[in-house]
N, C-alpha and C. Protein backbone atom coordinates (compact mmCIF):
# COMPACT_ATOMS: atom_id res chain seq x y z
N UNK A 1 -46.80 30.71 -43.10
CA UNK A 1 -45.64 30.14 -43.73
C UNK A 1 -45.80 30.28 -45.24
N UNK A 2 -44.90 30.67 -45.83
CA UNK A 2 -44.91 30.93 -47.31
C UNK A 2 -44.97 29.39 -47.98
N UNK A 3 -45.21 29.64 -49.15
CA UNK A 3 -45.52 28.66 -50.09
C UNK A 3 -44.15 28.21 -50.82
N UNK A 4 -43.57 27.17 -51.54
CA UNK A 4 -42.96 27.31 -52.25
C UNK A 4 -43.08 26.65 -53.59
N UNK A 5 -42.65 27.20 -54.53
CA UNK A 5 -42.79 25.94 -55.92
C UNK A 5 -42.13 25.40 -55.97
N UNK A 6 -42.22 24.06 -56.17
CA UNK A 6 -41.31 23.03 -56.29
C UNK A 6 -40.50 23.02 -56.91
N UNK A 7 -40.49 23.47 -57.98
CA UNK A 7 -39.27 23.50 -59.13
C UNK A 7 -38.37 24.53 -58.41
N UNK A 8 -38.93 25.19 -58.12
CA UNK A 8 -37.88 26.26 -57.03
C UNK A 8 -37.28 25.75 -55.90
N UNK A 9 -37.96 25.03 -55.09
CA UNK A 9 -37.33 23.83 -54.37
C UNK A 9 -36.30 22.96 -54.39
N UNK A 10 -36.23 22.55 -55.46
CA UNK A 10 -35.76 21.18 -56.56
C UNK A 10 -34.39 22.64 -57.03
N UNK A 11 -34.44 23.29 -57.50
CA UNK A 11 -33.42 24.49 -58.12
C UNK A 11 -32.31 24.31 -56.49
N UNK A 12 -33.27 24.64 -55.38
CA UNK A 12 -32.16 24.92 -54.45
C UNK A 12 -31.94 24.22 -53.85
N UNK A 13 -32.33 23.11 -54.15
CA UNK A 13 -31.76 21.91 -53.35
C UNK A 13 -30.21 21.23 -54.25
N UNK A 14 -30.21 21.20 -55.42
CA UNK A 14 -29.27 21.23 -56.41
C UNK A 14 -28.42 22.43 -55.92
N UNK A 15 -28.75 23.28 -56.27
CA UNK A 15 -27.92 24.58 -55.97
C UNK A 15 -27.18 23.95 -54.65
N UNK A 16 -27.36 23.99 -53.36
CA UNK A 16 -26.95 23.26 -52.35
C UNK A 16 -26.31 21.85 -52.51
N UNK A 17 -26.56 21.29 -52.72
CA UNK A 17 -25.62 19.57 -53.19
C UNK A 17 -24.85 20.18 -53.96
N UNK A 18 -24.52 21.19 -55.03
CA UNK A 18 -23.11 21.40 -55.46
C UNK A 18 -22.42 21.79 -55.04
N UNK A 19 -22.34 22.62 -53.56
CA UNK A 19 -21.76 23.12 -52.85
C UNK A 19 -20.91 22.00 -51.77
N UNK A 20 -21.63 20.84 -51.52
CA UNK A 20 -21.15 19.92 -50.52
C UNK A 20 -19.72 19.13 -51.41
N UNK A 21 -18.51 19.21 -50.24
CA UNK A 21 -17.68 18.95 -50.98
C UNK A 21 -17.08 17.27 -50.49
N UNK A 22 -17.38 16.30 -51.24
CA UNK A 22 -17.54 15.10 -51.29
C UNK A 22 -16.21 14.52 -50.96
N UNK A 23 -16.34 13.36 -50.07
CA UNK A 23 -14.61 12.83 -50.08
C UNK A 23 -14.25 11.77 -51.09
N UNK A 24 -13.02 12.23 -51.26
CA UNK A 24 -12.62 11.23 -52.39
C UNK A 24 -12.50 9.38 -51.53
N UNK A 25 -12.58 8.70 -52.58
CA UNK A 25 -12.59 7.01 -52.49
C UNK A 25 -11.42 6.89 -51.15
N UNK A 26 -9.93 7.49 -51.48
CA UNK A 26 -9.04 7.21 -50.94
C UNK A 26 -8.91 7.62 -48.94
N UNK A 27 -10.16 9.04 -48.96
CA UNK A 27 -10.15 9.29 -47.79
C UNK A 27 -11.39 8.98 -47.40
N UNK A 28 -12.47 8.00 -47.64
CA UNK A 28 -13.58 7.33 -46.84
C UNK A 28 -12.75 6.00 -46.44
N UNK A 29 -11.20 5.62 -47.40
CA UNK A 29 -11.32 4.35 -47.18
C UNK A 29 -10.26 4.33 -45.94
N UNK A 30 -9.71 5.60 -45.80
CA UNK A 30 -8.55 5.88 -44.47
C UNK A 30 -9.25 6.29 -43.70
N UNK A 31 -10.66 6.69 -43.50
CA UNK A 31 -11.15 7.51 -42.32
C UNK A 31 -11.91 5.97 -41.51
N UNK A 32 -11.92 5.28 -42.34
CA UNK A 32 -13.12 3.79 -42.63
C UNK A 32 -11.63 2.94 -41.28
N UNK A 33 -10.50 2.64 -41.85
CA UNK A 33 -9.81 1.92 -41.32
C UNK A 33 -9.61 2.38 -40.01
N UNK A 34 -9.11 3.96 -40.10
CA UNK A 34 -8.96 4.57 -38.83
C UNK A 34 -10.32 4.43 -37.92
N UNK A 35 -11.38 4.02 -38.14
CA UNK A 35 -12.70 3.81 -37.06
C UNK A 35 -12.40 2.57 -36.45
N UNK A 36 -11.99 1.98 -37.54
CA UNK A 36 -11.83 0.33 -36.90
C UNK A 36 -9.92 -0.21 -36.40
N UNK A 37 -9.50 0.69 -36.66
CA UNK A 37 -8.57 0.46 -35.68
C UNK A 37 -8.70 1.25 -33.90
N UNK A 38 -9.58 2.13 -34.19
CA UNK A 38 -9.77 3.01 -32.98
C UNK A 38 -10.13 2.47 -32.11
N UNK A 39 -11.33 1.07 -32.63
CA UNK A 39 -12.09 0.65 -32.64
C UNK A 39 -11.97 -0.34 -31.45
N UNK A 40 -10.86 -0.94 -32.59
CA UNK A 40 -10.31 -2.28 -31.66
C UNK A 40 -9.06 -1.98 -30.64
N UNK A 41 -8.75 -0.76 -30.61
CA UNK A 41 -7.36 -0.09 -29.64
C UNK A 41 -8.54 -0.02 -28.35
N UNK A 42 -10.02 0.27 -28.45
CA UNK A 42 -10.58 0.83 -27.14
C UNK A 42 -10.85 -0.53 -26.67
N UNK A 43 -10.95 -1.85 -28.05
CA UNK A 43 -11.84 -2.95 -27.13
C UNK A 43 -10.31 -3.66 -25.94
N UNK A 44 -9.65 -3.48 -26.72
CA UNK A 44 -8.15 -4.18 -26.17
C UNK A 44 -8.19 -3.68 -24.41
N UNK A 45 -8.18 -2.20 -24.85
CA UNK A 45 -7.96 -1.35 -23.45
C UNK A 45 -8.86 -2.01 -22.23
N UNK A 46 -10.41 -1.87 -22.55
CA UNK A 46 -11.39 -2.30 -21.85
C UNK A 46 -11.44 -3.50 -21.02
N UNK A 47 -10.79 -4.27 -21.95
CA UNK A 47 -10.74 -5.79 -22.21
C UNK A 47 -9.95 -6.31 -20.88
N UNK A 48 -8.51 -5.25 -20.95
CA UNK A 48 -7.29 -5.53 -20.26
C UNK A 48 -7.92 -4.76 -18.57
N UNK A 49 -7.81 -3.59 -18.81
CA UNK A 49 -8.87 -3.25 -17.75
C UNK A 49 -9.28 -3.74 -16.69
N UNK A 50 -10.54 -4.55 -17.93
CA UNK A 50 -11.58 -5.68 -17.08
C UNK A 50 -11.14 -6.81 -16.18
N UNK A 51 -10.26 -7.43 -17.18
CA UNK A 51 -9.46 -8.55 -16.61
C UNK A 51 -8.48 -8.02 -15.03
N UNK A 52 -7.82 -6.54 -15.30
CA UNK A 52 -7.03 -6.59 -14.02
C UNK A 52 -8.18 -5.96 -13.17
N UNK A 53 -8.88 -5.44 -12.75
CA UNK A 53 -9.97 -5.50 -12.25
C UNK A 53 -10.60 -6.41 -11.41
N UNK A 54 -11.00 -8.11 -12.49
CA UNK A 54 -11.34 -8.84 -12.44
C UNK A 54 -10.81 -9.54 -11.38
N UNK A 55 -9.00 -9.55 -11.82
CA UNK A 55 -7.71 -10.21 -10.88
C UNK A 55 -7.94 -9.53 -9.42
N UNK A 56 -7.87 -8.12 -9.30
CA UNK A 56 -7.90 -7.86 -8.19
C UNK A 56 -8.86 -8.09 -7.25
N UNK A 57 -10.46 -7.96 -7.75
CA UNK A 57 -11.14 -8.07 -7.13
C UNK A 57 -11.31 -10.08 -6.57
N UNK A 58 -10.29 -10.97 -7.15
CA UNK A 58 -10.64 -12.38 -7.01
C UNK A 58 -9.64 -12.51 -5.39
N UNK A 59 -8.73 -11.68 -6.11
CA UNK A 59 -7.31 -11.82 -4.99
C UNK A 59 -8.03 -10.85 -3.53
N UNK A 60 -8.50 -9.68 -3.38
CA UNK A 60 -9.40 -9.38 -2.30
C UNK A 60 -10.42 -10.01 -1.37
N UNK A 61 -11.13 -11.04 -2.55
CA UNK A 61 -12.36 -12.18 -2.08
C UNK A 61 -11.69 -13.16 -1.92
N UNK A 62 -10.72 -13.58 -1.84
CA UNK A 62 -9.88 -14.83 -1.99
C UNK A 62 -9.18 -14.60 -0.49
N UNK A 63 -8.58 -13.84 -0.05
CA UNK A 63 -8.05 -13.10 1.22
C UNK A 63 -8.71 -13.05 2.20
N UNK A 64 -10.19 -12.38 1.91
CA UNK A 64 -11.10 -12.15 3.12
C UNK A 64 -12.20 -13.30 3.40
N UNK A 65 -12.07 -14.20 1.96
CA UNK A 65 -13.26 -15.07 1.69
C UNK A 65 -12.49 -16.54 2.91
């Protein structure tokens, strides 16, 4: 494995980070909301789901029980 010098290292690691193109304030803070509305749209779903699920399986044991 080759060697490298650090300062040469350090050169292309800079060289590379100027290339990465950074998001502005306005779209971390829309990508940020959109996680947490996603967020809470899946817990709702789950939630509702669970509960009719829940219903059916009481009304089955409730019948045979």
């Amino acid at each position: 494995m080759a060697t490298i010098n650090p300062v040469q290292f350090i050169q292309q690691v800079r060289a590379e980070v100027s290339k990465v193109v950074w998001p502005t304030r306005r779209e971390v803070l829309l990508t940020t909301v959109m996680v947490f509305l996603m967020a809470a749209l899946t817990a709702v779903f789950f939630a509702l789901v669970d509960l009719l699920i829940k219903t059916g399986l009481t009304s089955v044991l409730g019948y045979f029980g």
